[in-house]
N, C-alpha and C. Protein backbone atom coordinates (compact mmCIF):
# COMPACT_ATOMS: atom_id res chain seq x y z
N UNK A 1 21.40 38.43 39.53
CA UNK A 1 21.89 37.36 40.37
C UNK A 1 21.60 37.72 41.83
N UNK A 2 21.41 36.76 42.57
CA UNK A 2 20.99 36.35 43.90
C UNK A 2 22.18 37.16 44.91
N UNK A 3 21.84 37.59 46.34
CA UNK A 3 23.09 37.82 46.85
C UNK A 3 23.71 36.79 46.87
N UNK A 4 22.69 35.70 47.75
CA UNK A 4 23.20 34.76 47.99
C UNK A 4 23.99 33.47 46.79
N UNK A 5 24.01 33.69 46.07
CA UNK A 5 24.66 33.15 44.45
C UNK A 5 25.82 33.97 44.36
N UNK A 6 25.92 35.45 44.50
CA UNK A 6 27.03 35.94 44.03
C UNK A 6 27.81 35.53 45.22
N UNK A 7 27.37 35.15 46.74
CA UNK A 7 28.04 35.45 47.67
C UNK A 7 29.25 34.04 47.43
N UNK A 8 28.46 33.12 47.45
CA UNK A 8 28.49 31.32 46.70
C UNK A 8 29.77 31.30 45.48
N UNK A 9 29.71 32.25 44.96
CA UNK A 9 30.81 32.62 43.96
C UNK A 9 31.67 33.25 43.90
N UNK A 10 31.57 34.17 44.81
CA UNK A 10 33.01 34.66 45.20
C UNK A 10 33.46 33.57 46.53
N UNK A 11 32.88 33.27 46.99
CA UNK A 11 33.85 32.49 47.97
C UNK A 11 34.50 31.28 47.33
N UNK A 12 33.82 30.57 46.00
CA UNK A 12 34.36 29.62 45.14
C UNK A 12 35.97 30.45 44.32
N UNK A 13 35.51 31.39 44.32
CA UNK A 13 36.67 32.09 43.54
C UNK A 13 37.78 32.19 44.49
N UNK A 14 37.47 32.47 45.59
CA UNK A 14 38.60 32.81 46.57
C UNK A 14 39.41 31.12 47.09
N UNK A 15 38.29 30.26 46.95
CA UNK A 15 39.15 29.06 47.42
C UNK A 15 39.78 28.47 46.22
N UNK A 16 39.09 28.44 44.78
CA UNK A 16 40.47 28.32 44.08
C UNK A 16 41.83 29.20 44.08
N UNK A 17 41.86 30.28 44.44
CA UNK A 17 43.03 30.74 44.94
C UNK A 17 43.96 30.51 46.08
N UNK A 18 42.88 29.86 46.98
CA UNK A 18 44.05 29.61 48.26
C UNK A 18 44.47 28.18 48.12
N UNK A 19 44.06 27.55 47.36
CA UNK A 19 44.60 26.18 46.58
C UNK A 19 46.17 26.14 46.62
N UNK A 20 47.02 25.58 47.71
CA UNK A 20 48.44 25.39 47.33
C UNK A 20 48.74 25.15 45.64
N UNK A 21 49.98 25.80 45.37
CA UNK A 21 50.26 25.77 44.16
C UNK A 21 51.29 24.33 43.56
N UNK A 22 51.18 23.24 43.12
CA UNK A 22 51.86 21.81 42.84
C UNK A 22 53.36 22.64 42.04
N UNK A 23 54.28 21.99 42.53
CA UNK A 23 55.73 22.00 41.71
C UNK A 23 55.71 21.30 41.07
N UNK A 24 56.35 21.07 40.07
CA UNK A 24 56.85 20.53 39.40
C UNK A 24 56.71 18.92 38.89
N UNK A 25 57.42 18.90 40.19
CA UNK A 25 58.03 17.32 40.74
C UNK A 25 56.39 16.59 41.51
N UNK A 26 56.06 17.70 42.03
CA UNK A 26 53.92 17.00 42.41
C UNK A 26 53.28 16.36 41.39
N UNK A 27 53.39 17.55 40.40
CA UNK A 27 52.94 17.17 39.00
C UNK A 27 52.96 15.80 38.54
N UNK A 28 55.00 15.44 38.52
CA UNK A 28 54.91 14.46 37.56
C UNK A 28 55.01 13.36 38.67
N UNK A 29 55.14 13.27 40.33
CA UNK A 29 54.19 11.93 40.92
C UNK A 29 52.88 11.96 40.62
N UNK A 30 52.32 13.05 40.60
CA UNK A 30 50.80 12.54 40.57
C UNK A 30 50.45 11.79 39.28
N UNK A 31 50.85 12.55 37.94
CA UNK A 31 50.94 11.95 36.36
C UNK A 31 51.46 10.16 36.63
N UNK A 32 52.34 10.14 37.32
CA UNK A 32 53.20 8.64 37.48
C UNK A 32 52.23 8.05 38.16
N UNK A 33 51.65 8.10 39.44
CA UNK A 33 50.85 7.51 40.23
C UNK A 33 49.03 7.37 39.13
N UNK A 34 48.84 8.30 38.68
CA UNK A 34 47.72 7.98 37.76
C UNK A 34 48.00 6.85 36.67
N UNK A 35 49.31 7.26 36.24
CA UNK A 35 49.61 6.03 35.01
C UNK A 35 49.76 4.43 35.80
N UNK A 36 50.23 4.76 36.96
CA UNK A 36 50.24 2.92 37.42
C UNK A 36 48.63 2.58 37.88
N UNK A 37 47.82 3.47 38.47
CA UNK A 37 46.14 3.18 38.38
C UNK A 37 45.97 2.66 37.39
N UNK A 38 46.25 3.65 36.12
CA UNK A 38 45.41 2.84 34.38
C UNK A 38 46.21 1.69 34.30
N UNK A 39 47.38 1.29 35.09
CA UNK A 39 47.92 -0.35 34.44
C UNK A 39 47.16 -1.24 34.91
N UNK A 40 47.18 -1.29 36.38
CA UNK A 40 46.58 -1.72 37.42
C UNK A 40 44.83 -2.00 37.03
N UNK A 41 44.09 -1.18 36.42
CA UNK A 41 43.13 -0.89 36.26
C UNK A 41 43.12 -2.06 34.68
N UNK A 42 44.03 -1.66 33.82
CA UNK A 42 43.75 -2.09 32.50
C UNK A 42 44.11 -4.11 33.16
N UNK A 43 45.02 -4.30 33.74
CA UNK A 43 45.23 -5.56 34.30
C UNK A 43 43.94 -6.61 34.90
N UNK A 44 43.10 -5.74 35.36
CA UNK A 44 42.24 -6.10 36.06
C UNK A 44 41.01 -6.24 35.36
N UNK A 45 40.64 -5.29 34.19
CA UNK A 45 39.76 -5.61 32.71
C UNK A 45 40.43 -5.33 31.66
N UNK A 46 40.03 -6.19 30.67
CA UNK A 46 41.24 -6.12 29.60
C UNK A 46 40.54 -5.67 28.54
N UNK A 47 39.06 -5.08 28.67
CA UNK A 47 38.38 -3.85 28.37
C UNK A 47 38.29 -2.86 28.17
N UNK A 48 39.36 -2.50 28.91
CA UNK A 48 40.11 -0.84 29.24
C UNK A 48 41.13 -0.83 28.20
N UNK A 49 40.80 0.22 27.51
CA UNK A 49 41.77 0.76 26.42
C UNK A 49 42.36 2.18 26.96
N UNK A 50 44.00 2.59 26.70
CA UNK A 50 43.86 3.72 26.81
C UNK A 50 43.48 4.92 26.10
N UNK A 51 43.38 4.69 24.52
CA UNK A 51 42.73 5.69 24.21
C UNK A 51 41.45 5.77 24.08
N UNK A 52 40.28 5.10 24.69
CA UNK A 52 39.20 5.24 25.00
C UNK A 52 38.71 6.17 26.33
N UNK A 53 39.64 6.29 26.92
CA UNK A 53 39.94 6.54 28.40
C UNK A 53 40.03 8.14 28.35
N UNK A 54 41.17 8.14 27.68
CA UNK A 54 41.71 10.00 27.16
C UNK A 54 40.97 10.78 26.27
């Protein structure tokens, strides 16, 4: 491997680590806020299935 590749990869490694860590409660707004997209989304084509989706 390349320096420049390994260099590319450790710095990828290091910024998934400095990634704030989500509680809990982030989690399940973000889960909530995704589920009103797929309503919103399924409302708008009635095409959209959810288990086609998942």
């Amino acid at each position: 491997m390349s320096r420049k590749k390994k260099a590319e990869e450790e710095q990828k490694i290091v910024k998934d680590f400095s990634e704030p860590v989500k509680t809990p409660e982030e989690y399940e707004k973000q889960i909530y806020d995704l589920q009103q997209l797929l309503e919103i989304s399924r409302s708008l084509c009635t095409t959209l299935e959810l288990h086609t989706l998942i």
